[in-house]
PDB file of N, CA and C in Angstrom:
ATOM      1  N   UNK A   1      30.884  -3.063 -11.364  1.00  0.00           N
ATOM      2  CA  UNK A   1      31.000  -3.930 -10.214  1.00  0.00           C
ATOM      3  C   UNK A   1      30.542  -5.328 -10.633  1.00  0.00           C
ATOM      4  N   UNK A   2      31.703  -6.270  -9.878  1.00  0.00           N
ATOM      5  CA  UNK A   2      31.039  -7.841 -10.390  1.00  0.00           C
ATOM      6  C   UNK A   2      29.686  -8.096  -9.935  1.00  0.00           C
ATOM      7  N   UNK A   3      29.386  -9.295 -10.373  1.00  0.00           N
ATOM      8  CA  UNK A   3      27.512 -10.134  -9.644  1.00  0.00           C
ATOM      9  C   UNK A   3      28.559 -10.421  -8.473  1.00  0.00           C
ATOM     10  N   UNK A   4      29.625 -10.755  -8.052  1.00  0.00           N
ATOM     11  CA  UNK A   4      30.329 -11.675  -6.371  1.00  0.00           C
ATOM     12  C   UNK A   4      30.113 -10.363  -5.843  1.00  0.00           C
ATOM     13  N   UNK A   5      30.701  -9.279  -6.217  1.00  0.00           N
ATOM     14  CA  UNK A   5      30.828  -8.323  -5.443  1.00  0.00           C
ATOM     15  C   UNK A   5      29.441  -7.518  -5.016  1.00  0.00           C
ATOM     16  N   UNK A   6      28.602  -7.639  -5.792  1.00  0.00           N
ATOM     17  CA  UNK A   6      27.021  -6.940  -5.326  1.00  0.00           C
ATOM     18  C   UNK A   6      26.376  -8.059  -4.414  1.00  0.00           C
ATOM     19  N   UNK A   7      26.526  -9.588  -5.048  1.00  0.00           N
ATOM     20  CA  UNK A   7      25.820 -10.264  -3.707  1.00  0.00           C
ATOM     21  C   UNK A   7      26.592  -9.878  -2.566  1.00  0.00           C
ATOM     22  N   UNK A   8      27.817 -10.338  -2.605  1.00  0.00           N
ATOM     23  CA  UNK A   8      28.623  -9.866  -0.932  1.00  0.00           C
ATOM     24  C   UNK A   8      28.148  -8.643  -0.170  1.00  0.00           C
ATOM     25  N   UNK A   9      28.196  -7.444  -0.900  1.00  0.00           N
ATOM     26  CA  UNK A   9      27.552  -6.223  -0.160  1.00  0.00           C
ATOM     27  C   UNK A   9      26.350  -6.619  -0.280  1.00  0.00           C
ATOM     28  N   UNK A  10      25.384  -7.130  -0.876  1.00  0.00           N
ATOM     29  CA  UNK A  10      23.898  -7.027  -0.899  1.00  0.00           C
ATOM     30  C   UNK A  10      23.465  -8.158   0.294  1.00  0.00           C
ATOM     31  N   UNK A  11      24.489  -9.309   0.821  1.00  0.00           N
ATOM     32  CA  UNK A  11      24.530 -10.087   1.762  1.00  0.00           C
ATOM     33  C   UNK A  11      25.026  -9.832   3.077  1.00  0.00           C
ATOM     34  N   UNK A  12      25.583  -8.828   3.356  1.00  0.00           N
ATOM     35  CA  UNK A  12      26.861  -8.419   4.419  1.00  0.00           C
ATOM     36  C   UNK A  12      25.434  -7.862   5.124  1.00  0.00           C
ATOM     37  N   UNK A  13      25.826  -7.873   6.500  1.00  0.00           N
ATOM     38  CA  UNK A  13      24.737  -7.452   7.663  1.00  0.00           C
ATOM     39  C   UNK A  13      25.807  -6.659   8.609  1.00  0.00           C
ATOM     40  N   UNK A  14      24.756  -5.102   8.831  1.00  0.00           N
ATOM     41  CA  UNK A  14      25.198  -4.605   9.630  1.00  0.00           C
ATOM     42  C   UNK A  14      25.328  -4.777  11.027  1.00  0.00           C
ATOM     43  N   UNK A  15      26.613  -4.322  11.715  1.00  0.00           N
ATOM     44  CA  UNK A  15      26.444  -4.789  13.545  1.00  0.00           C
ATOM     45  C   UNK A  15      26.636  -3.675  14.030  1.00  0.00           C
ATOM     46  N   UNK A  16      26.245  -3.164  15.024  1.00  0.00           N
ATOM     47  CA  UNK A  16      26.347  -2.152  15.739  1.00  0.00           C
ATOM     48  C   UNK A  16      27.324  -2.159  17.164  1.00  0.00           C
ATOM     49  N   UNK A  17      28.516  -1.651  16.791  1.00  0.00           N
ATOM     50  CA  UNK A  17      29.520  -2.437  18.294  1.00  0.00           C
ATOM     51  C   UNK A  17      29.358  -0.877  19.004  1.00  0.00           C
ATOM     52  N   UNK A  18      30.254  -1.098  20.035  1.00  0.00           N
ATOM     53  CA  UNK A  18      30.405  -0.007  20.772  1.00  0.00           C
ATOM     54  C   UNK A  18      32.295   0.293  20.625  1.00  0.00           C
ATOM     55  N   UNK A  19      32.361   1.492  20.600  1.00  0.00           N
ATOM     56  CA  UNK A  19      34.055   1.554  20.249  1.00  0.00           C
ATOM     57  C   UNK A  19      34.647   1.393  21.777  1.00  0.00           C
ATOM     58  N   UNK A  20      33.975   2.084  22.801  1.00  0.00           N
ATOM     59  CA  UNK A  20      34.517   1.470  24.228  1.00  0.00           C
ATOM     60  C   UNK A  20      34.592   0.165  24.427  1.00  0.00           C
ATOM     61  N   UNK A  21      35.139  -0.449  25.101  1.00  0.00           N
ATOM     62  CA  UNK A  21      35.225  -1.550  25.364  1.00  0.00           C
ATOM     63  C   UNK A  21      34.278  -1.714  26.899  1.00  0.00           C
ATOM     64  N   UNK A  22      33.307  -1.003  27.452  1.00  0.00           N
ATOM     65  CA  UNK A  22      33.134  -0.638  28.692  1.00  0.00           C
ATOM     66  C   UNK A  22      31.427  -1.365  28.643  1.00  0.00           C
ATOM     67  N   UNK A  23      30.799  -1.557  28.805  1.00  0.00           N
ATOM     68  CA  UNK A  23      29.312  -2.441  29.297  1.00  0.00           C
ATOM     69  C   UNK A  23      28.211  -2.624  27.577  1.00  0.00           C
ATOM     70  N   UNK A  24      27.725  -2.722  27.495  1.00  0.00           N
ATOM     71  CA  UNK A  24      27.303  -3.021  26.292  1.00  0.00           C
ATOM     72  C   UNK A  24      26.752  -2.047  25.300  1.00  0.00           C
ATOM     73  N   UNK A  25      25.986  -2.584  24.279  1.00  0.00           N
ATOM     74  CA  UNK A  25      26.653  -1.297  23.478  1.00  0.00           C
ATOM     75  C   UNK A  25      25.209  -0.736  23.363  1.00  0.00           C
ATOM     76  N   UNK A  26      23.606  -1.115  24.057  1.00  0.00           N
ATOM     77  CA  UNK A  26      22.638   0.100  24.402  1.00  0.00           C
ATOM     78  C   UNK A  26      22.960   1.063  25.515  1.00  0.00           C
ATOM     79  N   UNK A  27      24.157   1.125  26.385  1.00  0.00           N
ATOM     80  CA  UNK A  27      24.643   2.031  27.225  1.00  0.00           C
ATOM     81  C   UNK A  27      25.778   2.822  26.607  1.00  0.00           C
ATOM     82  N   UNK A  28      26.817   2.220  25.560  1.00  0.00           N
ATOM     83  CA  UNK A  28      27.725   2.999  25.138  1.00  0.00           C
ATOM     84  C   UNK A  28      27.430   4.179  24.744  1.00  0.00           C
ATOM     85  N   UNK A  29      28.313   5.229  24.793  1.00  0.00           N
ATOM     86  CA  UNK A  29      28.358   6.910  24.314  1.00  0.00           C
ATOM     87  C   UNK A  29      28.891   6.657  22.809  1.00  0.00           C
ATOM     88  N   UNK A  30      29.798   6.485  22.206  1.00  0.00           N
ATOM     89  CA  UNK A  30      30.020   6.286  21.285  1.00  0.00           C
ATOM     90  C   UNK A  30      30.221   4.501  20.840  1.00  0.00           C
ATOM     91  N   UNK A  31      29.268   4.627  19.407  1.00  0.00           N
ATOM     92  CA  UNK A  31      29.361   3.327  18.734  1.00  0.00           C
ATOM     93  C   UNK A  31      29.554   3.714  16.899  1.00  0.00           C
ATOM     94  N   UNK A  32      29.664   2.379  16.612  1.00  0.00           N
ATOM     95  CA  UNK A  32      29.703   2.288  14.990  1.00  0.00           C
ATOM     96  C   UNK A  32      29.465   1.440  14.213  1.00  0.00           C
ATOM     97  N   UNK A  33      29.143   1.388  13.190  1.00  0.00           N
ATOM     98  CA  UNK A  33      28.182   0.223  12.445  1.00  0.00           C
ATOM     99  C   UNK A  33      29.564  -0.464  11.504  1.00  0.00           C
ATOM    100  N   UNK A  34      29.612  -1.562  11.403  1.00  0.00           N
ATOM    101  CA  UNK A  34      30.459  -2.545  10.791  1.00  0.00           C
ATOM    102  C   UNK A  34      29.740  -3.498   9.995  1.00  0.00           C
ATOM    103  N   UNK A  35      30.534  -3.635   8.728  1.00  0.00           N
ATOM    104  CA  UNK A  35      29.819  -4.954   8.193  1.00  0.00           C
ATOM    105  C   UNK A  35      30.170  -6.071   8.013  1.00  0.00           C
ATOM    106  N   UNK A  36      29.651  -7.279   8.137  1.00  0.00           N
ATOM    107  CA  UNK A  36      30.122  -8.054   8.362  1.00  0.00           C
ATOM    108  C   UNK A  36      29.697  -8.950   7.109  1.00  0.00           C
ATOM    109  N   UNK A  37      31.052  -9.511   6.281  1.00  0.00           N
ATOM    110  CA  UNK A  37      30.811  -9.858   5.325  1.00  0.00           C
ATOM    111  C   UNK A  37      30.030 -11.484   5.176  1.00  0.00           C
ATOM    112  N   UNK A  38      29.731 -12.527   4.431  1.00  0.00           N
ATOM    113  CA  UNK A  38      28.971 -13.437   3.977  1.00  0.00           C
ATOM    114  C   UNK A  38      29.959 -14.365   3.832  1.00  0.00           C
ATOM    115  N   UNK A  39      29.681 -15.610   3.988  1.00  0.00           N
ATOM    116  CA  UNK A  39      30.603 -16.882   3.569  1.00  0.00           C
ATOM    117  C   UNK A  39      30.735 -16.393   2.117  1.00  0.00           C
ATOM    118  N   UNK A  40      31.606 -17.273   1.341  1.00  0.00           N
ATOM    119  CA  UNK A  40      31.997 -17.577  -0.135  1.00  0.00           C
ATOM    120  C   UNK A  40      31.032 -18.550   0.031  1.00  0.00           C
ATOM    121  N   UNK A  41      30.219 -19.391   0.418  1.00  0.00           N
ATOM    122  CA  UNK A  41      29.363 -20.473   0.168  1.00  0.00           C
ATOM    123  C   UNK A  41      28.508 -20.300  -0.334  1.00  0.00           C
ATOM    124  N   UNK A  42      27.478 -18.884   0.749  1.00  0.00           N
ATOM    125  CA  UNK A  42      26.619 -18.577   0.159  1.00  0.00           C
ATOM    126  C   UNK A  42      26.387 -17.703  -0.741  1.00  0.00           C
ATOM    127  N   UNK A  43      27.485 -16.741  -0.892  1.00  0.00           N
ATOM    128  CA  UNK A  43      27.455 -15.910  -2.312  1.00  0.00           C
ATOM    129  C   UNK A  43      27.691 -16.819  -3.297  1.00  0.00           C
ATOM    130  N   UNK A  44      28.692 -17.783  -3.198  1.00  0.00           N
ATOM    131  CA  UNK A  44      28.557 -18.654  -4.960  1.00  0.00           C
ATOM    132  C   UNK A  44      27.229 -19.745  -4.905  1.00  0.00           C
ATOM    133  N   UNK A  45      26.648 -19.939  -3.864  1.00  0.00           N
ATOM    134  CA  UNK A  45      25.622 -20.357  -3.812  1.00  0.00           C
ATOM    135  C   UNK A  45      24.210 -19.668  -4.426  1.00  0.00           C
ATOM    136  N   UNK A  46      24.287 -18.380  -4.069  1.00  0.00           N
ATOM    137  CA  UNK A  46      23.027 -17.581  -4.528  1.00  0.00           C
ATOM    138  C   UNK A  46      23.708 -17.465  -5.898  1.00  0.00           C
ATOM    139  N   UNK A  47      24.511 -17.131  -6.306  1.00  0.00           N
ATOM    140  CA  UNK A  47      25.212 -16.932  -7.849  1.00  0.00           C
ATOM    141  C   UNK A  47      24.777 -18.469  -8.627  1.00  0.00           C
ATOM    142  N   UNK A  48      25.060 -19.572  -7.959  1.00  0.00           N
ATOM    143  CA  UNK A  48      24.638 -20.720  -8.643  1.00  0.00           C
ATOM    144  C   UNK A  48      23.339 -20.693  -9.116  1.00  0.00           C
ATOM    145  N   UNK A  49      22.790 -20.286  -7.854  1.00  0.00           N
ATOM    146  CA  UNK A  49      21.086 -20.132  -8.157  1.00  0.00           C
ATOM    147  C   UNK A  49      20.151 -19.471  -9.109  1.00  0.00           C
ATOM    148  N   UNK A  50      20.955 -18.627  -9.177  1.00  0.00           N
ATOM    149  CA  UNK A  50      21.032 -16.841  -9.785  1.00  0.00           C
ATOM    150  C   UNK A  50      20.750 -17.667 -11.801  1.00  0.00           C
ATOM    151  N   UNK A  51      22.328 -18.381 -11.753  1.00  0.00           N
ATOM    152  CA  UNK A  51      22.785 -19.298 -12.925  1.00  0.00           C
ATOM    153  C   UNK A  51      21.596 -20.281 -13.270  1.00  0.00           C
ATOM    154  N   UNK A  52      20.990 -20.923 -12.280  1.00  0.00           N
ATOM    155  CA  UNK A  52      19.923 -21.666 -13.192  1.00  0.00           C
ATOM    156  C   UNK A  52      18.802 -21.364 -13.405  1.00  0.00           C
ATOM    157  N   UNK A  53      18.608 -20.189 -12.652  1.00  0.00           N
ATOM    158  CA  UNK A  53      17.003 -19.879 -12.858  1.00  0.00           C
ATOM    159  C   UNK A  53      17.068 -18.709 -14.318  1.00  0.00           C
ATOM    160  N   UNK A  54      18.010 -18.973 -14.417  1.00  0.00           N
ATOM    161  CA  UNK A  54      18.171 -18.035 -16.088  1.00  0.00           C
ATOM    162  C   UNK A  54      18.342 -19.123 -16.878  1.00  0.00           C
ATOM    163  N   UNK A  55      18.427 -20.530 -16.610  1.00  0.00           N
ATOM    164  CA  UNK A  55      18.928 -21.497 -17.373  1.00  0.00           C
ATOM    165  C   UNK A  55      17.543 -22.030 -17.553  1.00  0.00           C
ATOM    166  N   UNK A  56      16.664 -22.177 -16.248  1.00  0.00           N
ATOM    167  CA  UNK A  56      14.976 -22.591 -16.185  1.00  0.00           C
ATOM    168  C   UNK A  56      14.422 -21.246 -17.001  1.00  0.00           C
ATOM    169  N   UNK A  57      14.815 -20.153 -17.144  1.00  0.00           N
ATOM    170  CA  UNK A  57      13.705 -19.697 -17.516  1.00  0.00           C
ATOM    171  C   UNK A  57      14.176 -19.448 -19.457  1.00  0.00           C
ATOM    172  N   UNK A  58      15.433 -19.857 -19.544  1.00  0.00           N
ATOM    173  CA  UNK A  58      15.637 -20.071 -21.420  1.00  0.00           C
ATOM    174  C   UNK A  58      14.987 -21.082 -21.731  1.00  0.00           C
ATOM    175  N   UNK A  59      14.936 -22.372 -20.771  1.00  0.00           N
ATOM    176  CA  UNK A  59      14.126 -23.670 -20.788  1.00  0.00           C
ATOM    177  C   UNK A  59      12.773 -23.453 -20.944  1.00  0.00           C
ATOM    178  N   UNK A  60      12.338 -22.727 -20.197  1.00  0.00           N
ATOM    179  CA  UNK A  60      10.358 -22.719 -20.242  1.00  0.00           C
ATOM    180  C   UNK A  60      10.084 -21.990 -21.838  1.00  0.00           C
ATOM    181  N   UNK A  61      11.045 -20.860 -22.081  1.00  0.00           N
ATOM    182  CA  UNK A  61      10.937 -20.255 -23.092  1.00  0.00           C
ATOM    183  C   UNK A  61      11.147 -20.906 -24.212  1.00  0.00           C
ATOM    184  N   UNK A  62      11.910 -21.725 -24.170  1.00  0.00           N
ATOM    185  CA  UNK A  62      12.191 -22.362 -25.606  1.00  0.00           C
ATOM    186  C   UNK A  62      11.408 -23.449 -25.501  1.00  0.00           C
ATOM    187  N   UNK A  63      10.637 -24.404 -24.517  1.00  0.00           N
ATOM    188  CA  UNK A  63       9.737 -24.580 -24.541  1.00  0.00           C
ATOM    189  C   UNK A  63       7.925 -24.318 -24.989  1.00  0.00           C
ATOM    190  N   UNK A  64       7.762 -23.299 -24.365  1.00  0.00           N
ATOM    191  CA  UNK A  64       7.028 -22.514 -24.992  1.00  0.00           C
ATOM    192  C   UNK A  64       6.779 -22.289 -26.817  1.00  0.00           C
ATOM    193  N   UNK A  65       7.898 -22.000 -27.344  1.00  0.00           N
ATOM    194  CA  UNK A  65       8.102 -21.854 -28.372  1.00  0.00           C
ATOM    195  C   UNK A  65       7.724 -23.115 -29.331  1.00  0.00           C
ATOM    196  N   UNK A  66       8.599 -24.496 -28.861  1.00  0.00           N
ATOM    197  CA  UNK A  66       8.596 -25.593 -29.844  1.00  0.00           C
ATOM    198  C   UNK A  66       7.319 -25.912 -29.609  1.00  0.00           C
ATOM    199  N   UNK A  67       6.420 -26.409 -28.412  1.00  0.00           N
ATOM    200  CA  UNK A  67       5.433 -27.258 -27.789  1.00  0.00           C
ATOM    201  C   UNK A  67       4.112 -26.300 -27.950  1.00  0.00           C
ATOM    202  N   UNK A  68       4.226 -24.988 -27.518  1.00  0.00           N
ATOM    203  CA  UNK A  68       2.698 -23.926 -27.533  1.00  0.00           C
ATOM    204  C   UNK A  68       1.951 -24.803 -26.454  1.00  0.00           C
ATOM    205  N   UNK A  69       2.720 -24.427 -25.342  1.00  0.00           N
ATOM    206  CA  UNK A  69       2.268 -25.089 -24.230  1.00  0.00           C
ATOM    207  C   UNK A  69       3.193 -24.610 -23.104  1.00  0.00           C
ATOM    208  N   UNK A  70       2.414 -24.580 -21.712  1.00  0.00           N
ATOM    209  CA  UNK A  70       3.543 -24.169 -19.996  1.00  0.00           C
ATOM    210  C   UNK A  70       3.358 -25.543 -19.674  1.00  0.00           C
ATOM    211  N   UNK A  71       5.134 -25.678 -19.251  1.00  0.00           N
ATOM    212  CA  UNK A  71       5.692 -26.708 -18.968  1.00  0.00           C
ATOM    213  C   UNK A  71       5.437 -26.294 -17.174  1.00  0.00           C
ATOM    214  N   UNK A  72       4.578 -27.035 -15.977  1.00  0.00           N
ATOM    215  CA  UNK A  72       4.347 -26.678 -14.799  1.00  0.00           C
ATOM    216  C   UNK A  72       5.687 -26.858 -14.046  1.00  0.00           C
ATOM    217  N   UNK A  73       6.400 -28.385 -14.417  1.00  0.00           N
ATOM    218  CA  UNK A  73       7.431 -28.742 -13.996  1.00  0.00           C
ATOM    219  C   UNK A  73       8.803 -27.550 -13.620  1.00  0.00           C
ATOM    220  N   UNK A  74       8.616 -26.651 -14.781  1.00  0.00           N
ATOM    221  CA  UNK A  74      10.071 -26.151 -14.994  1.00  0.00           C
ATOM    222  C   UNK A  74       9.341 -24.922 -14.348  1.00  0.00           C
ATOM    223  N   UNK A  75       8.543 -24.687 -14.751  1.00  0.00           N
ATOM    224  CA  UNK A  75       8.035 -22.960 -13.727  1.00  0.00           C
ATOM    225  C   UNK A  75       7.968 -23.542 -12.017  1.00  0.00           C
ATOM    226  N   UNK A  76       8.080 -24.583 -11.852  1.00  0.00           N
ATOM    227  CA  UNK A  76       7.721 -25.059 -10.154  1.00  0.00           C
ATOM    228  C   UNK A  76       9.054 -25.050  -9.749  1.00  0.00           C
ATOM    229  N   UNK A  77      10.258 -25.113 -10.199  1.00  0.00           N
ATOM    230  CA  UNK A  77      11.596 -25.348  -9.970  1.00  0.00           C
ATOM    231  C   UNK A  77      12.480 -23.829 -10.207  1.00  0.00           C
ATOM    232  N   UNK A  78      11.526 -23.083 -10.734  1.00  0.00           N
ATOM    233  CA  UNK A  78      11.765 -21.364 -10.932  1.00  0.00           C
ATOM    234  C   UNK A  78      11.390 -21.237 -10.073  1.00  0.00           C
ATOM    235  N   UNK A  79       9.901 -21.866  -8.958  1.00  0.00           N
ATOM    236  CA  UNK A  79       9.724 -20.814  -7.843  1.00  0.00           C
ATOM    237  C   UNK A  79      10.543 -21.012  -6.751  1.00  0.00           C
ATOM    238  N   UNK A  80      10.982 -22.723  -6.909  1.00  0.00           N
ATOM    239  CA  UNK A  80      11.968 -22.903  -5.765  1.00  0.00           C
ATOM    240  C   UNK A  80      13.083 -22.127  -5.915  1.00  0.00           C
ATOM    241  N   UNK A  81      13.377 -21.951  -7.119  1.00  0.00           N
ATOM    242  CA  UNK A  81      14.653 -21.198  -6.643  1.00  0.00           C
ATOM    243  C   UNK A  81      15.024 -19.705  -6.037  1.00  0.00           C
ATOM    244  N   UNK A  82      13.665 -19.286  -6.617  1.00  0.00           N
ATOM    245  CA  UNK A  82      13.495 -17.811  -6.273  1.00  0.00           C
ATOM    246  C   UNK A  82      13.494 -17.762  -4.176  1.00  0.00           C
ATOM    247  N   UNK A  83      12.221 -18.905  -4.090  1.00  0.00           N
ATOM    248  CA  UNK A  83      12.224 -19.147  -2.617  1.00  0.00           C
ATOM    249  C   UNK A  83      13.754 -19.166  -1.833  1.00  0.00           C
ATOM    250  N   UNK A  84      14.775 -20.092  -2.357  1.00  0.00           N
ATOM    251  CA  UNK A  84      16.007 -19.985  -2.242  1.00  0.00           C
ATOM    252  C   UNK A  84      16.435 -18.520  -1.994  1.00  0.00           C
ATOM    253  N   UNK A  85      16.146 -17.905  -2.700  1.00  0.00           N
ATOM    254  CA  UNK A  85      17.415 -16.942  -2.991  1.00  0.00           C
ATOM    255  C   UNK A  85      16.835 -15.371  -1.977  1.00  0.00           C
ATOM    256  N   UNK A  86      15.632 -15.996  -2.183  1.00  0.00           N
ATOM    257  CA  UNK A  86      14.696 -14.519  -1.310  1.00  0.00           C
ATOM    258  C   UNK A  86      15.073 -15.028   0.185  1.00  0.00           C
ATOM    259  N   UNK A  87      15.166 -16.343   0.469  1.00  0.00           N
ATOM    260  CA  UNK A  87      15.757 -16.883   2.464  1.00  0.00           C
ATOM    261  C   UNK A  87      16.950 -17.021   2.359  1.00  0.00           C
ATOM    262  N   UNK A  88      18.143 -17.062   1.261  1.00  0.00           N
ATOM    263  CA  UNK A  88      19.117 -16.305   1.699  1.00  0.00           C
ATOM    264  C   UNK A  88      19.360 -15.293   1.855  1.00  0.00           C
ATOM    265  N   UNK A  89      18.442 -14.213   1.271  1.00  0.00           N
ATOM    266  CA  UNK A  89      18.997 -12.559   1.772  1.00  0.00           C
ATOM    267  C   UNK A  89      18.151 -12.847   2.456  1.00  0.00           C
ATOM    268  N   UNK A  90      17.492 -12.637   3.156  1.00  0.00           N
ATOM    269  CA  UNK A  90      16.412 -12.317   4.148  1.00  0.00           C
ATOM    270  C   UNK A  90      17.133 -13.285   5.623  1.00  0.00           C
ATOM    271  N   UNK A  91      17.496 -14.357   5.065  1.00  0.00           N
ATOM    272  CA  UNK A  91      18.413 -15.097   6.434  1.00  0.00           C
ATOM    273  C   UNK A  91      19.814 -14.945   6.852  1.00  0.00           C
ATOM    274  N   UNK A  92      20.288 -14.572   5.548  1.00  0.00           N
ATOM    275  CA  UNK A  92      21.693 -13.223   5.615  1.00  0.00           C
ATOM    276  C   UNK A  92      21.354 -12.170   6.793  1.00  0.00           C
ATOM    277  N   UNK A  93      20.480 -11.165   6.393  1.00  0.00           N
ATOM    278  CA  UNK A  93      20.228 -10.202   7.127  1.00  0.00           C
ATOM    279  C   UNK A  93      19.801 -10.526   8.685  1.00  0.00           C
ATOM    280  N   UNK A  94      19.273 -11.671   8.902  1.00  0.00           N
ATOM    281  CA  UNK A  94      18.928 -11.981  10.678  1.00  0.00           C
ATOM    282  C   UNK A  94      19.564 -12.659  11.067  1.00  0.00           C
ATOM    283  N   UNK A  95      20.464 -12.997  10.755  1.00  0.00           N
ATOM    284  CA  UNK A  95      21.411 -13.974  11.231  1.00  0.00           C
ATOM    285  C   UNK A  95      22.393 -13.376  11.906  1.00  0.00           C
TER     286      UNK A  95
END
């Protein structure tokens, strides 16, 4: 399975409809769960994200290596992105 195709399912939020069309769906007799898929924005968005924080973290590393020293800059821009990517699933899902 692709990385598009695991964020999309790993982004998609379940809804709970009612198959009647008759008063809402904590009174319906029969219902069913649907998913409802994610923009393309934010899946190539979290994929972008996904892309540099593997790009920040070859950076700190090869850093590391030449200098024998933590670069704060580039680990502070790893946590943003992580922050990113943890409030898009988490804002995927309540939304």
């Amino acid at each position: 399975m692709s990385l598009v195709k695991w964020l999309e399912k790993a982004l998609a939020k379940t809804v709970i409809v009612s198959i009647e069309d008759e008063g809402p769906v904590k009174y319906a007799k029969e219902t069913k769960k649907i998913q409802v898929p994610p923009g393309p924005a934010l899946v190539y968005g979290v994929l972008l994200a996904i892309v540099f924080f593997i790009g920040l973290l070859i950076l700190e590393i090869a850093y590391l290596t030449v200098f024998r020293q933590f670069e704060q800059n580039i680990f502070n821009a790893m946590e943003w992105i992580v922050v990113f990517i943890l409030g898009a699933f988490f804002g995927a899902k309540a939304s």
